[in-house]
Protein backbone atom coordinates (compact mmCIF):
# COMPACT_ATOMS: atom_id res chain seq x y z
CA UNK A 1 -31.31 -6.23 17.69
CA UNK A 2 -29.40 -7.69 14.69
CA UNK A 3 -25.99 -8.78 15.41
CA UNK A 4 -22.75 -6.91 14.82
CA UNK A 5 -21.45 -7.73 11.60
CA UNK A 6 -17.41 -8.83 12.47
CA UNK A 7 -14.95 -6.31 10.57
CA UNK A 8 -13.03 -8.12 7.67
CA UNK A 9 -9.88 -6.16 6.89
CA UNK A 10 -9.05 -5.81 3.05
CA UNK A 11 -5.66 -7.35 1.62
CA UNK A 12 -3.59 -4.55 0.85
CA UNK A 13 -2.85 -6.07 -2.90
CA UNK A 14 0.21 -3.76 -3.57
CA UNK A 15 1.83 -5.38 -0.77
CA UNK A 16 0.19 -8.41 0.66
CA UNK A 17 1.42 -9.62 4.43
CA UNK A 18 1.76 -13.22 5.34
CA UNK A 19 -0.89 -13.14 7.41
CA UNK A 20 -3.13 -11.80 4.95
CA UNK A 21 -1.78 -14.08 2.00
CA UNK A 22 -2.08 -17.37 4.33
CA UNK A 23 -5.73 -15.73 5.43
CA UNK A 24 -6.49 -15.99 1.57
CA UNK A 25 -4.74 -18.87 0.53
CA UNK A 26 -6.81 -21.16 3.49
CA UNK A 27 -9.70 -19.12 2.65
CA UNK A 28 -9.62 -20.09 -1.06
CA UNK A 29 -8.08 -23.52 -0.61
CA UNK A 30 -11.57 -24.79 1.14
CA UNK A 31 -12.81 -24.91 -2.06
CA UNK A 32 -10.27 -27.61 -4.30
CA UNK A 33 -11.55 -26.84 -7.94
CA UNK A 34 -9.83 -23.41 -7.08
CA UNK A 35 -6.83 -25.23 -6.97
CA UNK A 36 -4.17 -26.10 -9.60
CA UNK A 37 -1.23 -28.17 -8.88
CA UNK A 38 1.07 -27.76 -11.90
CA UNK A 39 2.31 -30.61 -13.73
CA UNK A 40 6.02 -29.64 -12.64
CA UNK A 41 4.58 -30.07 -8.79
CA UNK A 42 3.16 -33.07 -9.33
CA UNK A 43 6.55 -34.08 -11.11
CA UNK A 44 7.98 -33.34 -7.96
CA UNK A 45 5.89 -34.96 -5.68
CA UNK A 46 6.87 -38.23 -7.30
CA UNK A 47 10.34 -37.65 -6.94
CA UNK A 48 9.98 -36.49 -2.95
CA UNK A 49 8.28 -39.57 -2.13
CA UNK A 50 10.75 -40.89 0.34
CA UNK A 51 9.68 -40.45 4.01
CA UNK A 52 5.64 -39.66 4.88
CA UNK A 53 3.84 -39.58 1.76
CA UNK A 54 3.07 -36.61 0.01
CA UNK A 55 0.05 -36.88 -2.59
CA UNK A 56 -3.09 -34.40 -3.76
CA UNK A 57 -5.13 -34.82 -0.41
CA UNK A 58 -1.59 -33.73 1.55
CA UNK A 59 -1.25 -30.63 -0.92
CA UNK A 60 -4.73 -29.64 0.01
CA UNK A 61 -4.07 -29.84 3.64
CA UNK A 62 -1.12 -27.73 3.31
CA UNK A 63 -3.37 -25.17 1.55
CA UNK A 64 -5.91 -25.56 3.99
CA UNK A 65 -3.97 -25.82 7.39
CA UNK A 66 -0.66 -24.31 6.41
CA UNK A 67 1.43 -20.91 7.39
CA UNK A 68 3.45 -18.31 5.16
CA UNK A 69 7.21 -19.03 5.63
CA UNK A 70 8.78 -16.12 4.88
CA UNK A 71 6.59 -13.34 2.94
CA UNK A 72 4.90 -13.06 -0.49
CA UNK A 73 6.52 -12.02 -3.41
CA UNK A 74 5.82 -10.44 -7.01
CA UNK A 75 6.45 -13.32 -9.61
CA UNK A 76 7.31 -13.05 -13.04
CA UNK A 77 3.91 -12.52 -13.92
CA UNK A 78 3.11 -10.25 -11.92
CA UNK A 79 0.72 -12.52 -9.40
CA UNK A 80 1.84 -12.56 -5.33
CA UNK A 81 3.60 -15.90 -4.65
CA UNK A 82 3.81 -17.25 -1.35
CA UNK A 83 5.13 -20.32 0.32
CA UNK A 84 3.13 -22.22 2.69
CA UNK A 85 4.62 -25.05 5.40
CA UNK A 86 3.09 -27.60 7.13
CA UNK A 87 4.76 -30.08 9.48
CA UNK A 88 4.54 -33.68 8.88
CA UNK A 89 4.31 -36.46 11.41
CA UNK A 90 7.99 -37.29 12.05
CA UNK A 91 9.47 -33.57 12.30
CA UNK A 92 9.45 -32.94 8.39
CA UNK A 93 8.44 -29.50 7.30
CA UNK A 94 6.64 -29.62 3.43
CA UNK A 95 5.95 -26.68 1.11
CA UNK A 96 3.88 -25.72 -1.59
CA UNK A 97 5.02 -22.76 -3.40
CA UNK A 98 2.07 -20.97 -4.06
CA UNK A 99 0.64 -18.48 -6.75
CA UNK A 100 -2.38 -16.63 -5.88
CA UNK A 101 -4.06 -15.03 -9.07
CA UNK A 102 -6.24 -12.23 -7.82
CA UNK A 103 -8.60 -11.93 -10.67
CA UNK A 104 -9.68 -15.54 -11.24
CA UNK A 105 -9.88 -16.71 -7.46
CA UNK A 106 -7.47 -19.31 -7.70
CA UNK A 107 -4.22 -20.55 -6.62
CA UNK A 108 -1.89 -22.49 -8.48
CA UNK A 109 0.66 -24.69 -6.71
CA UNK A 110 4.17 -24.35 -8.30
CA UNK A 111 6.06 -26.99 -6.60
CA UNK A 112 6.38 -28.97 -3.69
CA UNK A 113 9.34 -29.89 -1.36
CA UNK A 114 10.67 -30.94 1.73
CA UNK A 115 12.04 -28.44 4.23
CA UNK A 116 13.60 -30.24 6.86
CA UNK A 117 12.97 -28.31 10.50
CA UNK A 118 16.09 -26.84 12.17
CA UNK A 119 16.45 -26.87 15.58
């Protein structure tokens, strides 16, 4: 007997959740050429480069390994924008502020910056 084939919800894309927007940014993020990291993020990434370093591998692995914080949003574009954390080894939270584009397969990071946790 063939095995059950798992049941993948669809993303609702009039209203994306977080878990479904994280789902797809990880998802998508496996696979780096879908990836562009604006020049303004890599802009600031040099200028955040005081405590653990953040570089290209370390924007990936927020992509890959990340959560939503908060949920997505509309931009002015029109694409759903979300903003994934990761913590850092000495108790720093980082984001990437993310763009999903729905019809090319790709996500575009924004920005990058440091959210400092809060106990």
């Amino acid at each position: 007997m063939d095995e059950p084939i798992p049941f993948k919800r669809p993303i609702r894309w009039t209203a994306p959740r977080a878990d479904e927007a994280e789902t797809l940014i990880r998802e998508w993020a496996k696979d780096t050429a879908r990836v562009l990291i604006t020049t303004h993020a890599l802009d600031r990434i040099d200028e955040r480069m005081e405590g653990p370093v953040i570089d290209t591998p370390t924007v990936y692995r927020i992509l890959q390994r990340g959560r939503v914080s908060g949920h997505p949003v509309r931009n002015e574009r029109g694409h759903w924008q979300a903003t994934m954390m990761s913590r850092m080894p000495g108790g720093r939270d980082i984001c990437a502020v993310t763009v999903i584009v729905r019809d090319d397969r790709r996500l575009i990071v924004r920005t990058v910056m440091w959210k400092d946790f809060e106990a």
